[in-house]
Protein backbone atom coordinates (compact mmCIF):
# COMPACT_ATOMS: atom_id res chain seq x y z
CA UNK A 1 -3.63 37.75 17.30
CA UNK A 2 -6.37 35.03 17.77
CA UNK A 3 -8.85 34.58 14.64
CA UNK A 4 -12.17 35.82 15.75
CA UNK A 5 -13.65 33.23 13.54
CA UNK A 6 -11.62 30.73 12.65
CA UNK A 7 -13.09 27.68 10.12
CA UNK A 8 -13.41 25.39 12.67
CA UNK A 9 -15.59 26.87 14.63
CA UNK A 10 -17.69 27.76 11.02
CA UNK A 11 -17.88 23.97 10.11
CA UNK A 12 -21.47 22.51 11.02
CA UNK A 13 -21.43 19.12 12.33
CA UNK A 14 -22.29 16.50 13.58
CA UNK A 15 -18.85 15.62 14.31
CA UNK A 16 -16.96 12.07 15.03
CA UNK A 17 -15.83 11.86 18.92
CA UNK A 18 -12.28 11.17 17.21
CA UNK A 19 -10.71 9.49 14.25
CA UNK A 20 -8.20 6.29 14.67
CA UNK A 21 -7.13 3.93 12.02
CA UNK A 22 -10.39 3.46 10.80
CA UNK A 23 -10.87 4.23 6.89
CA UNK A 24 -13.15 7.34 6.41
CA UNK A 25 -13.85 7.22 3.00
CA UNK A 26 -16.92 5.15 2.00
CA UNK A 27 -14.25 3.38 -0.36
CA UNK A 28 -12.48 2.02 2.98
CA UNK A 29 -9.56 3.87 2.72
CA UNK A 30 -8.20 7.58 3.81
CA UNK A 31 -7.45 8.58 7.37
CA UNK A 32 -8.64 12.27 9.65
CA UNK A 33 -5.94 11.82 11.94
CA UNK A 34 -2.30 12.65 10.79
CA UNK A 35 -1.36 13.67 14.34
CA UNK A 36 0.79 11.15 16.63
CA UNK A 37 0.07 7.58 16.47
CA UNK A 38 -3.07 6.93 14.32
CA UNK A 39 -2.71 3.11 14.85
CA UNK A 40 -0.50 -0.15 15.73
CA UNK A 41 0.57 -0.48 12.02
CA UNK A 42 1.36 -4.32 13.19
CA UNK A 43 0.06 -5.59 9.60
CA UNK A 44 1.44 -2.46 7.57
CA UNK A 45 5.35 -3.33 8.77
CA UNK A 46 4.46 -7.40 8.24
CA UNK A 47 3.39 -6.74 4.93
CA UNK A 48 6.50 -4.34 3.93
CA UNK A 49 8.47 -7.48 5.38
CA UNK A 50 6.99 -9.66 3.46
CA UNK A 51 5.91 -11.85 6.30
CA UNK A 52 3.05 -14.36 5.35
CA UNK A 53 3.17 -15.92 9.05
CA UNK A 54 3.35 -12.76 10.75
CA UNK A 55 0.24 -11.49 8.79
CA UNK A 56 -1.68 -14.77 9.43
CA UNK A 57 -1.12 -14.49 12.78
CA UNK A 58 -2.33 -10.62 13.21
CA UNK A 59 -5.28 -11.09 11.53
CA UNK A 60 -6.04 -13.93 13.55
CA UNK A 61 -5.48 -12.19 16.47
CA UNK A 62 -8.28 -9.45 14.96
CA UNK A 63 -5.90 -7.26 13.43
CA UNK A 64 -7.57 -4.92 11.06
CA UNK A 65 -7.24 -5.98 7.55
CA UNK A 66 -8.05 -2.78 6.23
CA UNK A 67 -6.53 -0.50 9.09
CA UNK A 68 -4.99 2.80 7.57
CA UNK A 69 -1.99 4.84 8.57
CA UNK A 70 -1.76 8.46 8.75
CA UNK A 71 -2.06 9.09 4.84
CA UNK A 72 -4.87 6.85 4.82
CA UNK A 73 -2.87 3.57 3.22
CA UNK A 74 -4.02 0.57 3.85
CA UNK A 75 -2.11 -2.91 4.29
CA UNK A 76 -2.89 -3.87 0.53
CA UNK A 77 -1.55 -0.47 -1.11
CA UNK A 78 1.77 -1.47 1.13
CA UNK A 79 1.65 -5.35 -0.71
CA UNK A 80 0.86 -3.09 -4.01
CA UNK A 81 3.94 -1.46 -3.78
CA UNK A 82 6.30 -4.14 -2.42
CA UNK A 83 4.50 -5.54 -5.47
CA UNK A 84 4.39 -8.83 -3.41
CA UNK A 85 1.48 -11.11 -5.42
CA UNK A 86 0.99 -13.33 -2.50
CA UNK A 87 0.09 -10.88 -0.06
CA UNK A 88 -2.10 -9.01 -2.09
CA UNK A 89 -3.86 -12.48 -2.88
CA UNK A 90 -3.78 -13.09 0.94
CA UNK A 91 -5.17 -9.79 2.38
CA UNK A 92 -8.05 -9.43 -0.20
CA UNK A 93 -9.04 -13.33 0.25
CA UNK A 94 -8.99 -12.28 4.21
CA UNK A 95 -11.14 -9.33 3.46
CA UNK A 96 -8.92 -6.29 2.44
CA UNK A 97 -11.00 -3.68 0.41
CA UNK A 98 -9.39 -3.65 -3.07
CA UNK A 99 -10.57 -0.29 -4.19
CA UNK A 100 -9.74 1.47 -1.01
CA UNK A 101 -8.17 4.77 -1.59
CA UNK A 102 -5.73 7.18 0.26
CA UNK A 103 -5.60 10.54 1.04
CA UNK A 104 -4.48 11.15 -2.08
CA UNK A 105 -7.69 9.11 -3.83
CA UNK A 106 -4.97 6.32 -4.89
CA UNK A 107 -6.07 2.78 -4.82
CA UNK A 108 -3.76 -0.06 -4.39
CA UNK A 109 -4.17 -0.76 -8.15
CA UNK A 110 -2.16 2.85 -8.87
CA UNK A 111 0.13 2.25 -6.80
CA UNK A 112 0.96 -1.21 -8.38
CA UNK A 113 1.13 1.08 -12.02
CA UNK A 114 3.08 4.01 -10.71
CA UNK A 115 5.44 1.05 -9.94
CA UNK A 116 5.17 -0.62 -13.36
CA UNK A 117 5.15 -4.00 -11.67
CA UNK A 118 3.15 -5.94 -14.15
CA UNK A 119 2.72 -8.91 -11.51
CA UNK A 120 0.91 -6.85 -9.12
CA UNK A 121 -1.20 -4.49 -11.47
CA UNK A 122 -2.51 -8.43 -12.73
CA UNK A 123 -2.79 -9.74 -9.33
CA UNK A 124 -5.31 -6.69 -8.61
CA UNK A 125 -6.85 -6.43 -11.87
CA UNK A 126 -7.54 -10.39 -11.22
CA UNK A 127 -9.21 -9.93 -7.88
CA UNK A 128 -11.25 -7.60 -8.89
CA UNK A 129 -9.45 -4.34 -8.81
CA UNK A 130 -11.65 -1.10 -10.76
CA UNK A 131 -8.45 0.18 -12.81
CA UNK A 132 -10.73 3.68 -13.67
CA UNK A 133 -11.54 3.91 -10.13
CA UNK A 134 -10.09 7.13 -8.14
CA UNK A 135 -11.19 8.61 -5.16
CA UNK A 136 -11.66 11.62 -3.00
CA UNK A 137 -8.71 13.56 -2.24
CA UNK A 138 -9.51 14.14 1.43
CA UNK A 139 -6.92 16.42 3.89
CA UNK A 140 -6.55 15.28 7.80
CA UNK A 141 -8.09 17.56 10.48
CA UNK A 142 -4.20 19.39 11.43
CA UNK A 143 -3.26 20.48 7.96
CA UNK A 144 -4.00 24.23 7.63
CA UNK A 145 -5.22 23.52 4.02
CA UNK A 146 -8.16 21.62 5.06
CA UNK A 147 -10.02 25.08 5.86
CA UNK A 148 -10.16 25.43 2.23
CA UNK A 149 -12.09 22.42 1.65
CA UNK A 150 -14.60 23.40 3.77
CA UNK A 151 -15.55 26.51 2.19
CA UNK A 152 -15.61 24.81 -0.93
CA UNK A 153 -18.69 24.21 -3.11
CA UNK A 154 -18.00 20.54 -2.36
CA UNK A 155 -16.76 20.66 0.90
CA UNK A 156 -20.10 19.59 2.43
CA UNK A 157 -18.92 15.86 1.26
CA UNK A 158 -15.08 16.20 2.98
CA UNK A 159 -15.16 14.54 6.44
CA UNK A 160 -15.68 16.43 9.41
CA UNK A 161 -12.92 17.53 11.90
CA UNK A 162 -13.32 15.54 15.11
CA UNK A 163 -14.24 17.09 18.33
CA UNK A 164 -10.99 15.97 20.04
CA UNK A 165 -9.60 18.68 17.12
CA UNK A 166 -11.96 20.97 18.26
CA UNK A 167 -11.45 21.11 21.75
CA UNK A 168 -7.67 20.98 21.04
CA UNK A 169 -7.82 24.16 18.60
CA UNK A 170 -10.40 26.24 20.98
CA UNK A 171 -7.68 25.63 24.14
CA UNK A 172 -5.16 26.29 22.03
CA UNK A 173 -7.43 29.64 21.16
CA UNK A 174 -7.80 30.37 25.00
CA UNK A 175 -4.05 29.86 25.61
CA UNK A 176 -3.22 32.07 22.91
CA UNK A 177 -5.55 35.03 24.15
CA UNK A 178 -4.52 34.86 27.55
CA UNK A 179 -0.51 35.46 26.66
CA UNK A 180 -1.71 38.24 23.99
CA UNK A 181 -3.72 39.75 27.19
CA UNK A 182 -0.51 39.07 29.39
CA UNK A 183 1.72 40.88 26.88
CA UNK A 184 -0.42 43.84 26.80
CA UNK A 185 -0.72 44.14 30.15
CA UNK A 186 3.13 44.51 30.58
CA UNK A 187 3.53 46.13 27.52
CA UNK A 188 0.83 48.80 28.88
CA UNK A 189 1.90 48.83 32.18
CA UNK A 190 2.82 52.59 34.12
CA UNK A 191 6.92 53.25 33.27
CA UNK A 192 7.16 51.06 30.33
CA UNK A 193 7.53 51.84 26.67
CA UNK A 194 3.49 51.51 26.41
CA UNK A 195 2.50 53.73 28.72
CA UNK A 196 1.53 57.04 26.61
CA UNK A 197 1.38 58.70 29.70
CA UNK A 198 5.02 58.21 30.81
CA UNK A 199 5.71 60.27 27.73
CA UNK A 200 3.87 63.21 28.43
CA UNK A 201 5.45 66.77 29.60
């Protein structure tokens, strides 16, 4: 049966068109959109590969240093966690936001310590990195569990579910009450199991 009132249609906007790979959190970090492709992740995969020339050569091209993937990583929490010095160096000398922070509110710097790679957790620390520092936990727009942030004393503060989301829930709201009305309809229809009629004497 389709929700009468569902939280998205309680939220009050204004709403985003739609979210990419662009952080959401004023930190930098975090991402809306955990559905399909949220961006190229060029720099992401470099990174993991440890690539210095391949990184160089994205962000020359205008590659995003601070792009984020569908849990709202960015490039530097991937060099946090390869624990690769030289990239973090790189990507926060190019522009990388070091207290960025994921879905989770994790910053690269807590990724580096749930690591225990002493290397990186310096590297940040020497660039700058706020080791108290921990962000919002934020949920993207498709998880079911973001309805409870809303109605949370808080939730005024969560980012707000795009309208793409919108227009994809309320069609997936019409499609939904048209088969319920469809299986009624034969359900109800004269002869069948519905019809109270049929099973009069």
């Amino acid at each position: 049966m389709v929700e009468r009132n569902p939280w998205y249609t309680r939220v009050e906007g204004p709403f985003p068109e739609r979210y990419g790979c662009v952080g959401v959190k004023p930190d930098g970090g975090g991402s809306m959109r955990g559905r399909g492709l949220v961006g190229p992740m060029k720099l992401h995969h470099a990174v993991m590969n440890r690539d210095m020339e391949l990184c160089l050569k994205l962000l020359a091209d205008g590659q995003d240093v601070n792009e984020v993937e569908g849990a709202g990583n960015t490039p530097l929490h991937f060099a946090a966690y390869e624990g690769w010095c030289q990239g973090i160096e790189m990507l926060v000398t190019k522009g990388a936001k070091i207290n960025a922070t994921n879905n989770a509110g994790d910053s690269a710097w807590v990724w580096a310590w749930n690591t225990r790679d002493p290397d990186a957790i310096e590297m940040l620390e020497k660039l700058g990195a706020d080791t108290g520092y921990r962000g919002k936990v934020i949920v993207p727009e498709h998880i079911p569990k973001v309805k409870d942030f809303y109605e949370l004393e808080g939730g005024k503060d969560h980012p707000k579910p795009s309208l793409e989301f919108l227009e994809l829930k309320r069609e997936e709201d019409r499609q939904r009450e048209l088969q319920e009305n469809y299986d009624w309809d034969v359900w109800s229809a004269p002869g069948t199991k519905g019809d109270m009629s049929s099973n009069r004497t």
